[in-house]
N, C-alpha and C. Protein backbone atom coordinates (compact mmCIF):
# COMPACT_ATOMS: atom_id res chain seq x y z
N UNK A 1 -51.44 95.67 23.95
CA UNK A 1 -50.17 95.74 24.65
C UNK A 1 -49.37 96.90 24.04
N UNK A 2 -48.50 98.00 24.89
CA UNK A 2 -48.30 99.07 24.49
C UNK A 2 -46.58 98.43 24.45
N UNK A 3 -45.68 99.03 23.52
CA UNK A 3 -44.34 99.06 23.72
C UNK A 3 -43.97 100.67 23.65
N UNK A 4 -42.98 100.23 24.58
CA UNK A 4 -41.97 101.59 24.64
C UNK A 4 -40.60 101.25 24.70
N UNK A 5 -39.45 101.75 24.61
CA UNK A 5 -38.33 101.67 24.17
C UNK A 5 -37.86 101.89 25.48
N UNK A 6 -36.70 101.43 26.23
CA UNK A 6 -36.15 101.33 27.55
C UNK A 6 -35.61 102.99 27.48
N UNK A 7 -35.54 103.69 27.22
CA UNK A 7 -35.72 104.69 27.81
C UNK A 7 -36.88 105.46 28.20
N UNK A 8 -37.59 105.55 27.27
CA UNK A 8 -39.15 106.24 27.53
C UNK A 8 -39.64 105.13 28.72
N UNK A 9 -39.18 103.84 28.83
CA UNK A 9 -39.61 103.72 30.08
C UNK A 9 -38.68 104.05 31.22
N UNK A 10 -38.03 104.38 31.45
CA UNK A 10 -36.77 104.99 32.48
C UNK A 10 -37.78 106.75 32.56
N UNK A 11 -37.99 107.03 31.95
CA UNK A 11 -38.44 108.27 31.99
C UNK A 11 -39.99 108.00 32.51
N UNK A 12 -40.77 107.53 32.47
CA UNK A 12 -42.53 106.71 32.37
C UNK A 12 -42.26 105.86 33.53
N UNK A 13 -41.43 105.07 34.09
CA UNK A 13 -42.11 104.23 34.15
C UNK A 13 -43.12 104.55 36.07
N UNK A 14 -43.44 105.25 36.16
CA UNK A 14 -44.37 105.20 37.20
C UNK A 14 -45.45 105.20 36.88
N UNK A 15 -45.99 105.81 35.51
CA UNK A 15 -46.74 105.20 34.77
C UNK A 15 -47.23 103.87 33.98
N UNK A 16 -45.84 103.68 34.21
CA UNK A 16 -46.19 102.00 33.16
C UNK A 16 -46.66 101.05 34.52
N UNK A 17 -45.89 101.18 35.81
CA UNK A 17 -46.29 100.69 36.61
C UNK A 17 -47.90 100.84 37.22
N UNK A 18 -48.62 102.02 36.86
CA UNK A 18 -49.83 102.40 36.97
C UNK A 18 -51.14 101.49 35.76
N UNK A 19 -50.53 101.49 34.64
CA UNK A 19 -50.74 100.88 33.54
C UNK A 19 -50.68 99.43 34.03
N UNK A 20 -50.11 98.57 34.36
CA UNK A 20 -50.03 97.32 34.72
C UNK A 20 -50.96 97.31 36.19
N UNK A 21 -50.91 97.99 36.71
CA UNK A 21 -51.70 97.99 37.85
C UNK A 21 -53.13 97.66 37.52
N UNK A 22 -53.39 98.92 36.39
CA UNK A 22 -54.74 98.67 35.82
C UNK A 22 -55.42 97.34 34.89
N UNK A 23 -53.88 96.73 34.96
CA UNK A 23 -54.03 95.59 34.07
C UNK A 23 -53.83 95.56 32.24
N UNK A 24 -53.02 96.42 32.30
CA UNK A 24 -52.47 96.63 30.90
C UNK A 24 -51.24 96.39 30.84
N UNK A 25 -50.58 95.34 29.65
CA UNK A 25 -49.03 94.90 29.52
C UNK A 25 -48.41 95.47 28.94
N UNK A 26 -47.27 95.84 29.06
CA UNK A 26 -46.08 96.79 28.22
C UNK A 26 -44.93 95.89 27.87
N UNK A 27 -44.92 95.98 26.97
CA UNK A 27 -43.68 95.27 26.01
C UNK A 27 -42.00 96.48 26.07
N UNK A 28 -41.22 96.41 26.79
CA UNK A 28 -39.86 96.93 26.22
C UNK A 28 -39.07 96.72 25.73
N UNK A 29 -38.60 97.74 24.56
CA UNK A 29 -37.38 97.36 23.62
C UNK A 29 -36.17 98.26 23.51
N UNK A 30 -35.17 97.54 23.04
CA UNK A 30 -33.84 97.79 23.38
C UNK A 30 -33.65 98.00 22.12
N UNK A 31 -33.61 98.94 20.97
CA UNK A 31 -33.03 98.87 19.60
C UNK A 31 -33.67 98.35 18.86
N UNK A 32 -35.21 98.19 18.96
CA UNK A 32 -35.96 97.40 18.49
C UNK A 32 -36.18 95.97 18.49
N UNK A 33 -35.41 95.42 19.93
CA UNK A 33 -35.29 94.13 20.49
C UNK A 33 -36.39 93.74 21.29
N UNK A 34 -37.24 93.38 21.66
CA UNK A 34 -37.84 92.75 22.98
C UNK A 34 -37.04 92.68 24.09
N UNK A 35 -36.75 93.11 25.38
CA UNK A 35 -35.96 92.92 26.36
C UNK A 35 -36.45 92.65 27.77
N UNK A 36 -37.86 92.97 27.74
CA UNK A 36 -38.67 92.59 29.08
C UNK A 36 -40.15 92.86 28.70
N UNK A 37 -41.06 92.70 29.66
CA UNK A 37 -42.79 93.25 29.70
C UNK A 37 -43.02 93.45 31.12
N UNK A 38 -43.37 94.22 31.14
CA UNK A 38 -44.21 94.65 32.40
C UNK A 38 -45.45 94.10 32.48
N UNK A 39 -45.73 93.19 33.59
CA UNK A 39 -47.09 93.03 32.87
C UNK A 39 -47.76 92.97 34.61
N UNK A 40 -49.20 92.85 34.54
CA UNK A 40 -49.84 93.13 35.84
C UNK A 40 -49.49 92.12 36.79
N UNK A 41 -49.29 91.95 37.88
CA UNK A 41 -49.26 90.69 38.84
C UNK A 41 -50.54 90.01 39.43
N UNK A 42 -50.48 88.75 38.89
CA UNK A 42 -51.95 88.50 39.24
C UNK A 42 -51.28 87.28 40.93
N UNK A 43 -52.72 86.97 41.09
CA UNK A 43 -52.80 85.85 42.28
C UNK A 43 -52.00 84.59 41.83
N UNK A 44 -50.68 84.56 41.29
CA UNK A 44 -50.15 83.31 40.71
C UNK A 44 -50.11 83.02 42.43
N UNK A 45 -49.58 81.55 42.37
CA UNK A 45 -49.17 81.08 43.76
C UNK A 45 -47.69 81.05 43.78
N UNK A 46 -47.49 81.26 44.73
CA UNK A 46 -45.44 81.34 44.89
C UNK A 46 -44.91 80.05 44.92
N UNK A 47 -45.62 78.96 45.24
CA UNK A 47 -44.83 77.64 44.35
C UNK A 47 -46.34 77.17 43.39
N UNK A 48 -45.31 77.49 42.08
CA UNK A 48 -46.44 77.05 40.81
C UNK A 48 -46.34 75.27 40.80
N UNK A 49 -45.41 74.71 41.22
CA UNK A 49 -45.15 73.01 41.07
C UNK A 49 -46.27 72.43 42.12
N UNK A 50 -47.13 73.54 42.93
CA UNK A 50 -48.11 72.76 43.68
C UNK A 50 -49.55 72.67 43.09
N UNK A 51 -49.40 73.08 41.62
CA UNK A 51 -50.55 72.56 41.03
C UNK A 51 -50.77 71.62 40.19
N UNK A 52 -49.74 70.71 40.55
CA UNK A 52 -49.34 69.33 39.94
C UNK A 52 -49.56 67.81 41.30
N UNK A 53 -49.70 68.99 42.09
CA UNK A 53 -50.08 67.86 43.12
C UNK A 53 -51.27 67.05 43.35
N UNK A 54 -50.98 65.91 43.49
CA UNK A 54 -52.14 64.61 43.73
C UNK A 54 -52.84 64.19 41.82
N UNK A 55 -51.94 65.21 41.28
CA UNK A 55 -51.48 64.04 39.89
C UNK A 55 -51.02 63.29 39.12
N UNK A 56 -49.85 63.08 40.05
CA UNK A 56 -49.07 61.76 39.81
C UNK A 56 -49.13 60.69 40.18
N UNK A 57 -48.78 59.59 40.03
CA UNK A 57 -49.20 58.13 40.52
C UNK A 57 -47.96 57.33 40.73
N UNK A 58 -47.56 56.03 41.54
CA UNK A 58 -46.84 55.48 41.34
C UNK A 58 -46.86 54.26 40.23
N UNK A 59 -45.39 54.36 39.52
CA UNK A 59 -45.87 53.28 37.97
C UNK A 59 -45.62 52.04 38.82
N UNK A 60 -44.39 51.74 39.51
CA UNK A 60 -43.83 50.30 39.99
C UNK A 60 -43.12 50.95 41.36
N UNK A 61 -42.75 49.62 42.44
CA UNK A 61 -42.17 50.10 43.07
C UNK A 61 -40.92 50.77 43.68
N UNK A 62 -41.31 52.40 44.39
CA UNK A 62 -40.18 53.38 44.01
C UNK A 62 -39.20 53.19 45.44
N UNK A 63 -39.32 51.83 46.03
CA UNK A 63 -38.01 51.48 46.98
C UNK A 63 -37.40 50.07 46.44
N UNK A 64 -37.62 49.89 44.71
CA UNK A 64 -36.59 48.93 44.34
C UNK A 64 -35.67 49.16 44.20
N UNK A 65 -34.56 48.73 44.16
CA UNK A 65 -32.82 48.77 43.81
C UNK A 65 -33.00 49.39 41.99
N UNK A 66 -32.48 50.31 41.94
CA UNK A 66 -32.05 50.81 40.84
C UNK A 66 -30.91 49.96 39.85
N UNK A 67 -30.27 49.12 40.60
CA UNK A 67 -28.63 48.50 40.41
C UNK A 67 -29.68 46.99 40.58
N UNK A 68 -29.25 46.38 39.59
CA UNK A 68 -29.24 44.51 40.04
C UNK A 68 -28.15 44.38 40.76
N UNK A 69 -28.60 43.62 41.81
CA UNK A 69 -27.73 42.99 42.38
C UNK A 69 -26.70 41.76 42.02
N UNK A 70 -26.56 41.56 40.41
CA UNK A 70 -25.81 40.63 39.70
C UNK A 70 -25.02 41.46 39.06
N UNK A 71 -24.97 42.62 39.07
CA UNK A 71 -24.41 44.08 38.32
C UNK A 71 -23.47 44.39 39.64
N UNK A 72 -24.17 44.56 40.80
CA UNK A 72 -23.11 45.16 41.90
C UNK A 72 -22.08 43.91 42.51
N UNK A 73 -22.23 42.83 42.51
CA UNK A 73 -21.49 41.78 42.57
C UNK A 73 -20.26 41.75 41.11
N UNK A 74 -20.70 42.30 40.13
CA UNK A 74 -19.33 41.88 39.30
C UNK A 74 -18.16 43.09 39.56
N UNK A 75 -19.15 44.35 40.13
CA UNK A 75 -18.17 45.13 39.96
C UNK A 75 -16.87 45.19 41.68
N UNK A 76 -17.53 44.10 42.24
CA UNK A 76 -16.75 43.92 43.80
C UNK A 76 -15.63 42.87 43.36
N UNK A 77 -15.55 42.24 42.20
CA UNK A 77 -14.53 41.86 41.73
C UNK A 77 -13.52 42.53 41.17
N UNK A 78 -12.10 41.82 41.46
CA UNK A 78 -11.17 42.82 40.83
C UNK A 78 -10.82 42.90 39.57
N UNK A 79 -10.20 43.87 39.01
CA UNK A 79 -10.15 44.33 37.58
C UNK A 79 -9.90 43.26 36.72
N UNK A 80 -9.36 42.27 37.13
CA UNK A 80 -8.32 41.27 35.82
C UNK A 80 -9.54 40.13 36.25
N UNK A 81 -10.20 40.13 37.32
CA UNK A 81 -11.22 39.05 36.84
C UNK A 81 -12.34 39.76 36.03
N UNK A 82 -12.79 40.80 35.72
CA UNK A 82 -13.65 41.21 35.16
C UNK A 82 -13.11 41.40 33.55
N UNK A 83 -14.01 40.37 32.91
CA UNK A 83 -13.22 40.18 31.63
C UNK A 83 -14.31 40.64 30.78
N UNK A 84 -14.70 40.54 29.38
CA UNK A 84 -15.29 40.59 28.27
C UNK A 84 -15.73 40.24 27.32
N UNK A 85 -16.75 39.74 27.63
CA UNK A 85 -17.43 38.39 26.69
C UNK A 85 -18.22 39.04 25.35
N UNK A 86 -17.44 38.16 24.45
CA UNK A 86 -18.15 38.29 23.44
C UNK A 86 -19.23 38.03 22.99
């Protein structure tokens, strides 16, 4: 992997883009920072989350009530009956 400094690539880079074409990565730095890479574009797929598909499973069932329904009943009461048990 070659680095060049963000100017020499401002000046290069139709080359660096030639270089990645060929499949070689370029590292750029800013002051001796890391600030980007050029690197070749391969066949990724444009949604990467579809190679997770048909590997998940269901654990329990995903149309139960999230809320008990002994939880949503206290809170339909009003404030001064909802007290605090020790």
């Amino acid at each position: 992997m070659d680095t060049v400094s963000v100017y020499d690539a401002k000046a290069r880079f139709s080359e660096l883009v030639d270089r990645a074409q060929a499949g070689r990565a370029t590292t750029i730095t800013k002051r001796g920072r890391v600030v980007a890479r050029l690197v070749p574009a391969g066949d990724e797929d444009e949604r990467p989350w579809m190679t997770l598909r048909g590997r998940g499973r269901w654990v329990d069932n995903p149309f139960a009530p999230v809320v008990e329904e002994r939880d949503v009943e206290v809170l339909k009461r009003p404030a001064k009956a909802r007290t605090r048990r020790s």
